[in-house]
Protein backbone atom coordinates (compact mmCIF):
# COMPACT_ATOMS: atom_id res chain seq x y z
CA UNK A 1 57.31 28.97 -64.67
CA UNK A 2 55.25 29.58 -61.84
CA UNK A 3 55.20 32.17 -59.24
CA UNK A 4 56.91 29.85 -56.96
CA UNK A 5 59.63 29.64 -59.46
CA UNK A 6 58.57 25.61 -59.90
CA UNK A 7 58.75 24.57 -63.45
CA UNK A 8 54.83 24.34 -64.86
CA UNK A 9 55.72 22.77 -67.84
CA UNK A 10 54.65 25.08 -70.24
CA UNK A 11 58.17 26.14 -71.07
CA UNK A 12 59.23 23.01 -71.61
CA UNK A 13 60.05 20.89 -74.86
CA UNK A 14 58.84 17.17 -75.22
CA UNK A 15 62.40 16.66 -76.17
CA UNK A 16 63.89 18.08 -72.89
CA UNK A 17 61.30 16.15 -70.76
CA UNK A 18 62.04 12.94 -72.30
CA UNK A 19 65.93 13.90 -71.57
CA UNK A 20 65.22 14.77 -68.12
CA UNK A 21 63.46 11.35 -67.77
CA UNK A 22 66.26 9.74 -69.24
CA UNK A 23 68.91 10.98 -67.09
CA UNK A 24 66.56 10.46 -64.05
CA UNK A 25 66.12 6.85 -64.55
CA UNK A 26 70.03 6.11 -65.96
CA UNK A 27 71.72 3.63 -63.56
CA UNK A 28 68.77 3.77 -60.87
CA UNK A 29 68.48 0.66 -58.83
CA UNK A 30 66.72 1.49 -56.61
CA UNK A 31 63.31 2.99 -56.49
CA UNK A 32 62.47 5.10 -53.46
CA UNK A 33 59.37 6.60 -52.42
CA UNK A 34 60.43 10.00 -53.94
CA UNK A 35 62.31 8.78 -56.70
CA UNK A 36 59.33 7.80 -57.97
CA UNK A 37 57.59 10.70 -57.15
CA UNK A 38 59.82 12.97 -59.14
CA UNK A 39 59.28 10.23 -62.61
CA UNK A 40 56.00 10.64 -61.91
CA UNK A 41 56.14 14.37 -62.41
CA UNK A 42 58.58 13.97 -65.24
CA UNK A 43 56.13 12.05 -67.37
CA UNK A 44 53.54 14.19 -66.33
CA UNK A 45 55.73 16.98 -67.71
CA UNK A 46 56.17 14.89 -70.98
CA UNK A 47 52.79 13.90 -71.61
CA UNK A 48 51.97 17.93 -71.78
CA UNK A 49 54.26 18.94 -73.38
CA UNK A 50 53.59 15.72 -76.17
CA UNK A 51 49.96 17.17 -75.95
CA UNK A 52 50.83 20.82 -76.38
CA UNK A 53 53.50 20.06 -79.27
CA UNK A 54 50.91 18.09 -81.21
CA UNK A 55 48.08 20.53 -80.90
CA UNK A 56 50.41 23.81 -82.46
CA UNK A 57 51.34 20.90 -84.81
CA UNK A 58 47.46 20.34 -86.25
């Protein structure tokens, strides 16, 4: 968490990013501007903590 109480990542799970994704993208039609902002951030969110999971893993 960072000091602006925004989520950094660092706390999270791959397994909770990928369910945040999920329930981000269920039933969207339509794709605004900030909708796909926020999945942009979400997979950012996955891909570190993917990254960070597999390199405590090795």
């Amino acid at each position: 968490m960072t000091t602006s109480g925004v989520c950094c990542g660092r706390c999270v799970s791959a397994a909770a990013a990928n369910a945040a994704i999920r329930r981000h993208v269920a039933g969207r039609v339509v794709w605004t501007p900030e909708a796909l902002a926020e999945l942009d951030r979400l997979r950012a969110l996955w891909r570190e903590a993917v990254r960070r999971e597999l390199t405590a893993a090795a």
